[in-house]
C-alpha atoms as a PDB file:
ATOM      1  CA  UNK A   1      28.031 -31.709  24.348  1.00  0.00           C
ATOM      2  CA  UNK A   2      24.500 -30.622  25.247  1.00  0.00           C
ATOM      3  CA  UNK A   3      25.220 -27.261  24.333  1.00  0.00           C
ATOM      4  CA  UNK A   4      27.064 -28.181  21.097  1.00  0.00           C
ATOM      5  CA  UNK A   5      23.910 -29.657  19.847  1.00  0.00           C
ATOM      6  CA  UNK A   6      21.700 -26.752  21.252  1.00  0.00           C
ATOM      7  CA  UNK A   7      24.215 -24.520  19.307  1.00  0.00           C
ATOM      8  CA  UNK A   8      23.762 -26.660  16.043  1.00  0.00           C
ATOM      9  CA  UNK A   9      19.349 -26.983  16.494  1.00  0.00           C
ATOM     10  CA  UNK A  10      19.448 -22.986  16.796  1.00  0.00           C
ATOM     11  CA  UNK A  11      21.215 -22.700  14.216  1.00  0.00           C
ATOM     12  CA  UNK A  12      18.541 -24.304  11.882  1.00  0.00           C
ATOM     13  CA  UNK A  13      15.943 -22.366  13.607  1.00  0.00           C
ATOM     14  CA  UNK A  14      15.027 -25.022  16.353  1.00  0.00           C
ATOM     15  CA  UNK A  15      15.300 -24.283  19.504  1.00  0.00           C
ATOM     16  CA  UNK A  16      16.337 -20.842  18.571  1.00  0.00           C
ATOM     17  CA  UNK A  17      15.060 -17.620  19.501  1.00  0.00           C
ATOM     18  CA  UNK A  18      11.739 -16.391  18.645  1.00  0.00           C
ATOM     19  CA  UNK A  19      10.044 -12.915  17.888  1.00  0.00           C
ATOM     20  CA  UNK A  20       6.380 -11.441  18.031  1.00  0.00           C
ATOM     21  CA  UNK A  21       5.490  -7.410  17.091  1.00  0.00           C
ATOM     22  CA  UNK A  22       2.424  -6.014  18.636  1.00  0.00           C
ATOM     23  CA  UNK A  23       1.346  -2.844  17.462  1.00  0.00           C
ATOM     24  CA  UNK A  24      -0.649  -0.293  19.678  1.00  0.00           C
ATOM     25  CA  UNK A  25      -3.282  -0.175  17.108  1.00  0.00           C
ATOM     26  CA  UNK A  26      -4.025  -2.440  13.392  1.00  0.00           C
ATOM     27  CA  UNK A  27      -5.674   0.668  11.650  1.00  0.00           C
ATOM     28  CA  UNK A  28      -3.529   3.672  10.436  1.00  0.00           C
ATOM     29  CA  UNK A  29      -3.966   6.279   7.472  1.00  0.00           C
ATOM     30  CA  UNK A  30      -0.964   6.735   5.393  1.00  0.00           C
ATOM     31  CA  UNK A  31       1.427   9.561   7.565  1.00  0.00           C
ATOM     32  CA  UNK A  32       0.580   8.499  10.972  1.00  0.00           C
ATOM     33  CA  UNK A  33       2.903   6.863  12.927  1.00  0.00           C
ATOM     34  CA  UNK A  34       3.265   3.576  13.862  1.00  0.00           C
ATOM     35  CA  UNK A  35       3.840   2.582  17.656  1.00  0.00           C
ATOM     36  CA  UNK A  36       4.240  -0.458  19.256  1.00  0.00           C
ATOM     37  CA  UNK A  37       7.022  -3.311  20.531  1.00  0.00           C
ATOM     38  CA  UNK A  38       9.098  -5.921  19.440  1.00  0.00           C
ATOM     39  CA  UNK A  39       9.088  -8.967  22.008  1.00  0.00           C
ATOM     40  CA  UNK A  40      12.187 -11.347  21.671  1.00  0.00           C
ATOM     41  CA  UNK A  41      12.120 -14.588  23.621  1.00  0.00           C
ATOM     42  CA  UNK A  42      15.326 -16.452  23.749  1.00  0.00           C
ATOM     43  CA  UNK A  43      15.288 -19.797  22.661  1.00  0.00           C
ATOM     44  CA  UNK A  44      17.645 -22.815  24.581  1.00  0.00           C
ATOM     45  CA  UNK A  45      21.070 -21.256  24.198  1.00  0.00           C
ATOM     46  CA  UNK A  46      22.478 -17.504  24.186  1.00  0.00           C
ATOM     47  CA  UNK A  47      22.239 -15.867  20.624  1.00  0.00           C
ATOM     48  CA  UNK A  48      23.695 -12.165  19.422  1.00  0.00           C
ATOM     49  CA  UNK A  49      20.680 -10.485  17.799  1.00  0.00           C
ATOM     50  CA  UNK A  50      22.352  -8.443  15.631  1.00  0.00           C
ATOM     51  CA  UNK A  51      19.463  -6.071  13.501  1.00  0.00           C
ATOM     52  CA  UNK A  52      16.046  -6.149  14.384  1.00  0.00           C
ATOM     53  CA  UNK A  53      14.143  -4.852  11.613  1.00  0.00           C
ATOM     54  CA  UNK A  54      10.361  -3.845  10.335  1.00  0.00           C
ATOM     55  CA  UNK A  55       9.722  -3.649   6.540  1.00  0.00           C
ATOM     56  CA  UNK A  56       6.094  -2.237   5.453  1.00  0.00           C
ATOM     57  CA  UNK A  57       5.210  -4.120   2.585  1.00  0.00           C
ATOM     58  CA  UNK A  58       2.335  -4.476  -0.263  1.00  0.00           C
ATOM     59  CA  UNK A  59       1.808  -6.564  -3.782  1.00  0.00           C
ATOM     60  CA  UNK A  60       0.823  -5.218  -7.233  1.00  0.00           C
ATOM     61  CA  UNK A  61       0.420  -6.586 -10.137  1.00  0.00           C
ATOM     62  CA  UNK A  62       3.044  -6.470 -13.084  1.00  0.00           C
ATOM     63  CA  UNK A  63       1.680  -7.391 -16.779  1.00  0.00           C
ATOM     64  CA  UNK A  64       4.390  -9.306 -19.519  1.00  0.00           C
ATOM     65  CA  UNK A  65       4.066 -11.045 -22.530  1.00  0.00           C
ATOM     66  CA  UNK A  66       0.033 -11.341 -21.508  1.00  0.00           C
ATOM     67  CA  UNK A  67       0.184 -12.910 -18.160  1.00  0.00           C
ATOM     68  CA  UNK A  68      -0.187 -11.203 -15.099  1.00  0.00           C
ATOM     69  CA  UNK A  69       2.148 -11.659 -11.921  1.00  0.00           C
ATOM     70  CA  UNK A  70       1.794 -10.525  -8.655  1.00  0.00           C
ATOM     71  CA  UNK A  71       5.203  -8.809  -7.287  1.00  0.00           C
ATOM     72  CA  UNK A  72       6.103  -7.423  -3.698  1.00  0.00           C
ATOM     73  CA  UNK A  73       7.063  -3.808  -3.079  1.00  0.00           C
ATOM     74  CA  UNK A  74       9.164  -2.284   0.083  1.00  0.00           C
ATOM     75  CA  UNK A  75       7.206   0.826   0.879  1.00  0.00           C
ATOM     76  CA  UNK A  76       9.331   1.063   4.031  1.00  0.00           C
ATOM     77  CA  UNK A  77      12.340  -0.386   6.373  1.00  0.00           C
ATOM     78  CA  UNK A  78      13.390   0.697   9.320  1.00  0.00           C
ATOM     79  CA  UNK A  79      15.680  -0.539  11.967  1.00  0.00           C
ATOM     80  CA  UNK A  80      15.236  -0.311  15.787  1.00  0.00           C
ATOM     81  CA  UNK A  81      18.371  -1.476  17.411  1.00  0.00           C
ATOM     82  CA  UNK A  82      21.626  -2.149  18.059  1.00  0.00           C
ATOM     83  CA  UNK A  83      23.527  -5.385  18.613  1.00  0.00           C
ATOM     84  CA  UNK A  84      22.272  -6.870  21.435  1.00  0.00           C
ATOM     85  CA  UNK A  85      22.677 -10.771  23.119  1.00  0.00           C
ATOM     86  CA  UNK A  86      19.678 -12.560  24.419  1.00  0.00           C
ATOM     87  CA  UNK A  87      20.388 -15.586  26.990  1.00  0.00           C
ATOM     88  CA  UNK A  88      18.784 -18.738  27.061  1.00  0.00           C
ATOM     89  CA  UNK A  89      14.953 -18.087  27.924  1.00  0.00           C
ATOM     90  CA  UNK A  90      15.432 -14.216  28.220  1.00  0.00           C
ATOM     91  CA  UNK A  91      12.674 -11.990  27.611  1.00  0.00           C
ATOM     92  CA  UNK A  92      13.478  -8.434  25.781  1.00  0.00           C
ATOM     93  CA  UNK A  93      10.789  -5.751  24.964  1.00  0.00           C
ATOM     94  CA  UNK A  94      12.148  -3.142  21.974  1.00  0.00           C
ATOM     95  CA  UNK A  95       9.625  -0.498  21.937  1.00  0.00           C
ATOM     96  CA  UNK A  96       9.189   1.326  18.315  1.00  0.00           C
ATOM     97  CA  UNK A  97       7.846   4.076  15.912  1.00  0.00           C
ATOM     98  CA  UNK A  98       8.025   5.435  12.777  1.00  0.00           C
ATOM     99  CA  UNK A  99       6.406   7.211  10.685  1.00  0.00           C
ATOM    100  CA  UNK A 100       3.615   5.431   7.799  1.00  0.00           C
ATOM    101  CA  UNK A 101       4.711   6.613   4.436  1.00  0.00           C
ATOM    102  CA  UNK A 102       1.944   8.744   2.708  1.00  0.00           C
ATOM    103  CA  UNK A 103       2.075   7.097  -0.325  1.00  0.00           C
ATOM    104  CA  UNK A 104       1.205   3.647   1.341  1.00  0.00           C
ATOM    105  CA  UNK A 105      -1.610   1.711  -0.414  1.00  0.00           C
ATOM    106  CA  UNK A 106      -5.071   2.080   0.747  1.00  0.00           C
ATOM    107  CA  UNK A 107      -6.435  -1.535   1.961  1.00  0.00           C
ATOM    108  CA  UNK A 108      -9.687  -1.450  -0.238  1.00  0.00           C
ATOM    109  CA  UNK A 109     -10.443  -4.856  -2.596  1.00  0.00           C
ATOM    110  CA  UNK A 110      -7.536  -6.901  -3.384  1.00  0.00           C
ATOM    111  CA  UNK A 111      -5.070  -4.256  -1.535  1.00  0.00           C
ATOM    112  CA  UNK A 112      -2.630  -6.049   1.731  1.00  0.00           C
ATOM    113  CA  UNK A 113      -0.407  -3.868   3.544  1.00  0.00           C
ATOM    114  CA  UNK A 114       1.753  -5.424   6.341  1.00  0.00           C
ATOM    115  CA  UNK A 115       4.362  -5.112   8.575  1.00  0.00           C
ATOM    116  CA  UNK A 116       7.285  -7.583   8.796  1.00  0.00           C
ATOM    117  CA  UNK A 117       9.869  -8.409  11.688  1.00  0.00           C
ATOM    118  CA  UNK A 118      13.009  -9.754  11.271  1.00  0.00           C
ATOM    119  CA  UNK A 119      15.692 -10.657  13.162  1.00  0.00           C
ATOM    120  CA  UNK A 120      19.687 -10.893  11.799  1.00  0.00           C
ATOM    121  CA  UNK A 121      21.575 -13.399  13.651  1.00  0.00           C
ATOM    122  CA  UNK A 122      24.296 -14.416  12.117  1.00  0.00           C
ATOM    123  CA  UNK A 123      24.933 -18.178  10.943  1.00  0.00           C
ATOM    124  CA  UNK A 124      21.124 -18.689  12.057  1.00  0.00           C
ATOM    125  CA  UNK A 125      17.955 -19.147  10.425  1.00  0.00           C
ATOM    126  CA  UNK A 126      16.357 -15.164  10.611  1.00  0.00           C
ATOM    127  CA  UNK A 127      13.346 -15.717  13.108  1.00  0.00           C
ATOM    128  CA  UNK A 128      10.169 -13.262  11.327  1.00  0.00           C
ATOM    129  CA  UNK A 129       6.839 -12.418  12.658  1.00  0.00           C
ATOM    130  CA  UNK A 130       3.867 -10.682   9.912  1.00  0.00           C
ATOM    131  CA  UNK A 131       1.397  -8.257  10.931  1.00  0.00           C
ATOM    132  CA  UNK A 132      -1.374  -7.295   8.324  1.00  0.00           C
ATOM    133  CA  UNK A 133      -2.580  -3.637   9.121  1.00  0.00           C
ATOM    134  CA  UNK A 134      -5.843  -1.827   7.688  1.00  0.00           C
ATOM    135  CA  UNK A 135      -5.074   1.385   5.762  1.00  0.00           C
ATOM    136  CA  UNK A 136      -7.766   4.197   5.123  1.00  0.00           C
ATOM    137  CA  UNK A 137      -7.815   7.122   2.936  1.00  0.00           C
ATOM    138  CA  UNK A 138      -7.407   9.916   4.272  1.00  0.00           C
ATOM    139  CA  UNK A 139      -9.585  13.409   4.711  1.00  0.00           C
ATOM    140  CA  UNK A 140      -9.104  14.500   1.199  1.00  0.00           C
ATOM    141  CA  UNK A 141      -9.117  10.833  -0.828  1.00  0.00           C
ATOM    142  CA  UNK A 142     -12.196  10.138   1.180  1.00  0.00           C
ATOM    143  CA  UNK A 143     -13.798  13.309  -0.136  1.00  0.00           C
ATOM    144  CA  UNK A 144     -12.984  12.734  -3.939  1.00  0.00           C
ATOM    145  CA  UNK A 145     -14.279   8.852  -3.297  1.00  0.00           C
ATOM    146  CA  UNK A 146     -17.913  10.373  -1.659  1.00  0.00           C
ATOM    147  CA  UNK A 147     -17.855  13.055  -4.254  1.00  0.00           C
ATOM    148  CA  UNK A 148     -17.694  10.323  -7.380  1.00  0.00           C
ATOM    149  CA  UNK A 149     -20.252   8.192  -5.691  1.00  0.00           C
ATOM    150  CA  UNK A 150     -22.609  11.215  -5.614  1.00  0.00           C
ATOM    151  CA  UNK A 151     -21.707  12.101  -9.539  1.00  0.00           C
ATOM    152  CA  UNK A 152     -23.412   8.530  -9.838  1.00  0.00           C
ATOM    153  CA  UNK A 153     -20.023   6.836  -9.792  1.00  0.00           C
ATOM    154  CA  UNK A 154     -19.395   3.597  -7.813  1.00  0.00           C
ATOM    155  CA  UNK A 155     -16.318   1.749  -7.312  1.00  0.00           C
ATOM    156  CA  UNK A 156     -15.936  -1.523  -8.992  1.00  0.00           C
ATOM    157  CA  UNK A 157     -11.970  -2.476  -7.843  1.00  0.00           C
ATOM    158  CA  UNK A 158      -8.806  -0.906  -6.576  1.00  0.00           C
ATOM    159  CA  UNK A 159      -5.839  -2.787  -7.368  1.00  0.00           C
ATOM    160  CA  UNK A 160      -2.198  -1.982  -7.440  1.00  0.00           C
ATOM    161  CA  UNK A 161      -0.155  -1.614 -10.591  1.00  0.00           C
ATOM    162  CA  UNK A 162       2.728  -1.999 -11.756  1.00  0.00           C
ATOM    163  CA  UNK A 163       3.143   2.116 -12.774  1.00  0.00           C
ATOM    164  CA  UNK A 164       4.588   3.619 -16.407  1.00  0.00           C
ATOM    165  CA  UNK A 165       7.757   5.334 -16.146  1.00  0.00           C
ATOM    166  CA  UNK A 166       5.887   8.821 -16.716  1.00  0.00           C
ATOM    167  CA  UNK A 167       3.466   8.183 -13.381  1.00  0.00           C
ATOM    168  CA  UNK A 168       6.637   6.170 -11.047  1.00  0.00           C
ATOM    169  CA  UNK A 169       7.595   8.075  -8.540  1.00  0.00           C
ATOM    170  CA  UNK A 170       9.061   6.802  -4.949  1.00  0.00           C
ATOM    171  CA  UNK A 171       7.406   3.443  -5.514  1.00  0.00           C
ATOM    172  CA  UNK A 172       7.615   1.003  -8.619  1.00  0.00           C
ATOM    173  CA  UNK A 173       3.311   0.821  -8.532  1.00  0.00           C
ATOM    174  CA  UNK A 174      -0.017   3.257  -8.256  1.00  0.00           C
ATOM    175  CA  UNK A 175      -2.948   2.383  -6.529  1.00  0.00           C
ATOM    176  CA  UNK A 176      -5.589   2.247  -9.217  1.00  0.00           C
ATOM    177  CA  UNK A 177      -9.323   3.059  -8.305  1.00  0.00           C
ATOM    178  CA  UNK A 178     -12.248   1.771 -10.840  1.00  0.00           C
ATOM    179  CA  UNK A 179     -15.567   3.481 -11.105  1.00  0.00           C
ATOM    180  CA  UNK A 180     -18.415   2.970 -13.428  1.00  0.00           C
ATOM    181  CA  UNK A 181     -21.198   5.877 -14.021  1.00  0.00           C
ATOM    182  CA  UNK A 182     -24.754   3.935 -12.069  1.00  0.00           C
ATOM    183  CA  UNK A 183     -27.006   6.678 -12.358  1.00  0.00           C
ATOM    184  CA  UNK A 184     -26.663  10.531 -12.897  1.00  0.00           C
ATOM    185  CA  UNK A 185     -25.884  12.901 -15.803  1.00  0.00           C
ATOM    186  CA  UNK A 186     -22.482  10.550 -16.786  1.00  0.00           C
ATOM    187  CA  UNK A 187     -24.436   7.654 -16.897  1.00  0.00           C
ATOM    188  CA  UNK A 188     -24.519   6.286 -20.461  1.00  0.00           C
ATOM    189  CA  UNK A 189     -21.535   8.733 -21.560  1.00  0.00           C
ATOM    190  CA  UNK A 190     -18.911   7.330 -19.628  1.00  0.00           C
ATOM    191  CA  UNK A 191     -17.574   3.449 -19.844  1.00  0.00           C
ATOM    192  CA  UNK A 192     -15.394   4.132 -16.764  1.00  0.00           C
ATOM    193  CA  UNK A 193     -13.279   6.346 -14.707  1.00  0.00           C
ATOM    194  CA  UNK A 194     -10.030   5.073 -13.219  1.00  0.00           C
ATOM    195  CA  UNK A 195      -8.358   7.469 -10.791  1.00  0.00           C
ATOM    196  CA  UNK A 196      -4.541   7.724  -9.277  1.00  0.00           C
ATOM    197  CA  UNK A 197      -4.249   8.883  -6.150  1.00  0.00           C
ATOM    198  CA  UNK A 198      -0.709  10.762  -5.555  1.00  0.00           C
ATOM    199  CA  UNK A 199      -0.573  12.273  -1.774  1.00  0.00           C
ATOM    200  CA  UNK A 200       1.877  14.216  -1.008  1.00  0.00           C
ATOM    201  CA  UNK A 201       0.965  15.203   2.320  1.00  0.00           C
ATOM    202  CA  UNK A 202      -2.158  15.712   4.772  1.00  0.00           C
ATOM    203  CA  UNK A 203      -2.503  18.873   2.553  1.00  0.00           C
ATOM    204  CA  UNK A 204      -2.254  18.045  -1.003  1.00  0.00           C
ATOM    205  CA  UNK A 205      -3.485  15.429  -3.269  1.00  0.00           C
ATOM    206  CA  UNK A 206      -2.494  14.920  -7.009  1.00  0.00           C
ATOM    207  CA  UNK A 207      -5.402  12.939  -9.186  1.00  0.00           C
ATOM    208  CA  UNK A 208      -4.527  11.181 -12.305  1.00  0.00           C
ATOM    209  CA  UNK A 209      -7.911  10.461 -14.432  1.00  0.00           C
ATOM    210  CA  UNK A 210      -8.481   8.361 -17.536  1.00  0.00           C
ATOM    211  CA  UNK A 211     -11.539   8.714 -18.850  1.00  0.00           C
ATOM    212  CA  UNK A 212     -13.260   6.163 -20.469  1.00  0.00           C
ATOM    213  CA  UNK A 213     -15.777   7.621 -22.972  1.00  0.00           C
ATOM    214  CA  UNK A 214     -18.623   4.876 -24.432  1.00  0.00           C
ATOM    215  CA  UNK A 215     -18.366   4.693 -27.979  1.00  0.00           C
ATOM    216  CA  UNK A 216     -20.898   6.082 -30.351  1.00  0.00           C
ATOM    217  CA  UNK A 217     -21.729   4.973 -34.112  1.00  0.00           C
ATOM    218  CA  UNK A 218     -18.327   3.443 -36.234  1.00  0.00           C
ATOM    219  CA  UNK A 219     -16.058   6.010 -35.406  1.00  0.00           C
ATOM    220  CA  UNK A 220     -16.795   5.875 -31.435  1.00  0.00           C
ATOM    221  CA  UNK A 221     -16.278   2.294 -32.433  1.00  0.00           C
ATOM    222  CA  UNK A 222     -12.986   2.459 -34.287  1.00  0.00           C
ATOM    223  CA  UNK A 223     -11.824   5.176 -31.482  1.00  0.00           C
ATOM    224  CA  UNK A 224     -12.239   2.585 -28.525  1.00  0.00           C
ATOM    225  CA  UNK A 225     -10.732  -0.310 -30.914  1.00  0.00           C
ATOM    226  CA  UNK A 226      -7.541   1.689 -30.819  1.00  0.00           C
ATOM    227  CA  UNK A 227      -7.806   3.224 -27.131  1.00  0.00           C
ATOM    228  CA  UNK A 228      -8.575   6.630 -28.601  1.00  0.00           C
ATOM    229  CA  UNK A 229     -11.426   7.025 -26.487  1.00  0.00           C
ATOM    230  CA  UNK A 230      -9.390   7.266 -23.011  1.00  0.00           C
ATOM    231  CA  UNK A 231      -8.534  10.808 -21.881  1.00  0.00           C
ATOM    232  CA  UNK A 232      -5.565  11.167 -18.938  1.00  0.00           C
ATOM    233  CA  UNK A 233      -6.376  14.387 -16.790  1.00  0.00           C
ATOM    234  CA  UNK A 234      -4.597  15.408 -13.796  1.00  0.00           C
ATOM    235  CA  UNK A 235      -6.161  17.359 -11.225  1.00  0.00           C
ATOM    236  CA  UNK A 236      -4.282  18.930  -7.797  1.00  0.00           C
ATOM    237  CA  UNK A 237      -6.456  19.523  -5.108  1.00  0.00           C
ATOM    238  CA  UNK A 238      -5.165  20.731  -1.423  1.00  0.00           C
ATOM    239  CA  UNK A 239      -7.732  21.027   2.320  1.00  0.00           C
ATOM    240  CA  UNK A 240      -8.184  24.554   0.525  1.00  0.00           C
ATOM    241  CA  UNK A 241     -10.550  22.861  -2.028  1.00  0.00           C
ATOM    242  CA  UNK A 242     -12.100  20.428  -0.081  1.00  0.00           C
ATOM    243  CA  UNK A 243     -15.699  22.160  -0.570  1.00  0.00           C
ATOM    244  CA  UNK A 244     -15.377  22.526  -4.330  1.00  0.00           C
ATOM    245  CA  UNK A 245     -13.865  19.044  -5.105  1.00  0.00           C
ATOM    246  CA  UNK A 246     -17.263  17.583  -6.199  1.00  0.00           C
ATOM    247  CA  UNK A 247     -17.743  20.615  -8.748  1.00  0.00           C
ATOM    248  CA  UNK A 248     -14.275  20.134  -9.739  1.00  0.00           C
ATOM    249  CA  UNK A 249     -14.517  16.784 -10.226  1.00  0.00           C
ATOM    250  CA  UNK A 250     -17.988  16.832 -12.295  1.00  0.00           C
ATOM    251  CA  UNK A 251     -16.446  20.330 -14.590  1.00  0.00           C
ATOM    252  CA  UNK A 252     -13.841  18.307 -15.436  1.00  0.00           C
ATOM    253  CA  UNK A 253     -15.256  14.743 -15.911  1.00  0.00           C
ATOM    254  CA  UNK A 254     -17.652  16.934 -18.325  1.00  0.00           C
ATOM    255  CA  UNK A 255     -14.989  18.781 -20.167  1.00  0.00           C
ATOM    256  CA  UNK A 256     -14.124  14.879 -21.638  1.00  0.00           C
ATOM    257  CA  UNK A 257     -17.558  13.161 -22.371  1.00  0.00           C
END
């Protein structure tokens, strides 16, 4: 009878077995890999663990009918196991990797990346565990960031977005990246610059670039009334061009003012 009702409590999650993930490190740039282990304590009676697995995920924001709501994306899922049974009270240790996606957001302002654990046992409640990891950019994203800031740029947000069919690729967002000219020879020319990053690799880095001229007299006016004053440029840049990208980057923010 006893383990009737231990049956029936695990099966709404009490009593049940329980799962915790800890990763070999919090702080990753997009493409390396993730290592770590999946601990699984058994809970009062024997369960079949049937699929243990780890989801990256992230939020962005999707815009309709003028409100704004915040959506989750998959960026990646992987599975580490096979069917396995855990007794009462036993103790299992999965070890993992895989590799981080490289177009995984960045965790700069309102940007969350995290991992999530789940278990599939079947006719049970799914025990989870959540892991938030830090994200930086990497060699070539942190060069076009320092390069802006010493054009006189600095970064007001980054926020994902829900991404136009033209710019979608793997993932249903982009990260966006907000600058404003501070000081320099864009300052006063330039309302903003928002920049796309789209990595392809270590190696290779596509840049999508509106920018956002200030208006001048009524038809600078009338222009950013109608969103004629925003110019998309995309610029590909690879570790080849790492000691040009600030001249790049100013030749071609100048081509636009």
């Amino acid at each position: 009878m006893m383990s009737f009702f231990n049956k029936m409590f695990a099966s709404i999650g009490i009593g049940a077995a329980k799962v915790d993930t800890k990763l070999a490190t919090d702080t990753f740039k997009a493409g390396d890999l993730v290592e770590g282990a999946v601990e699984i304590k058994g809970g009062n009676v024997e369960q079949k663990i049937d699929e243990i697995y780890l989801t990256v995920f992230s939020t962005y924001i999707k815009e309709a009918d003028d409100q704004k709501y915040t959506k989750q994306a998959e960026i990646k899922k992987v599975k580490i196991n096979e069917p396995f049974v855990i007794g009462a009270n036993e103790s299992k240790v999965i070890p993992f990797e895989f590799r981080l996606p490289y177009d995984t957001p960045v965790t700069l302002g309102a940007s969350r990346v995290w991992i999530h654990t789940g278990l599939d046992i079947k006719g049970a409640i799914d025990p989870q565990d959540k892991d938030y990891i830090e994200v930086k950019p990497n060699a070539l994203m942190e060069k076009v960031i320092s390069s802006l800031h010493q054009l006189g740029f600095k970064l007001r947000q980054v926020e994902n977005e829900a991404a136009p069919y033209r710019f979608r690729k793997r993932l249903p967002f982009v990260q966006e990246f907000e600058f404003y000219p501070i000081s320099g020879k864009f300052n006063g020319k330039l309302d903003e610059l928002e920049v796309i990053f789209l990595p392809s690799d270590d190696n290779e880095l596509e840049l999508i670039i509106e920018i956002d001229r200030k208006a001048r007299g009524l038809a600078g006016l009338f222009a950013e009334a109608m969103d004629l004053d925003e110019t998309l440029v995309k610029v590909r840049i690879t570790n080849d061009d790492i000691s040009q990208i600030q001249q790049t980057l100013s030749s071609t923010i100048e081509k636009y003012c």
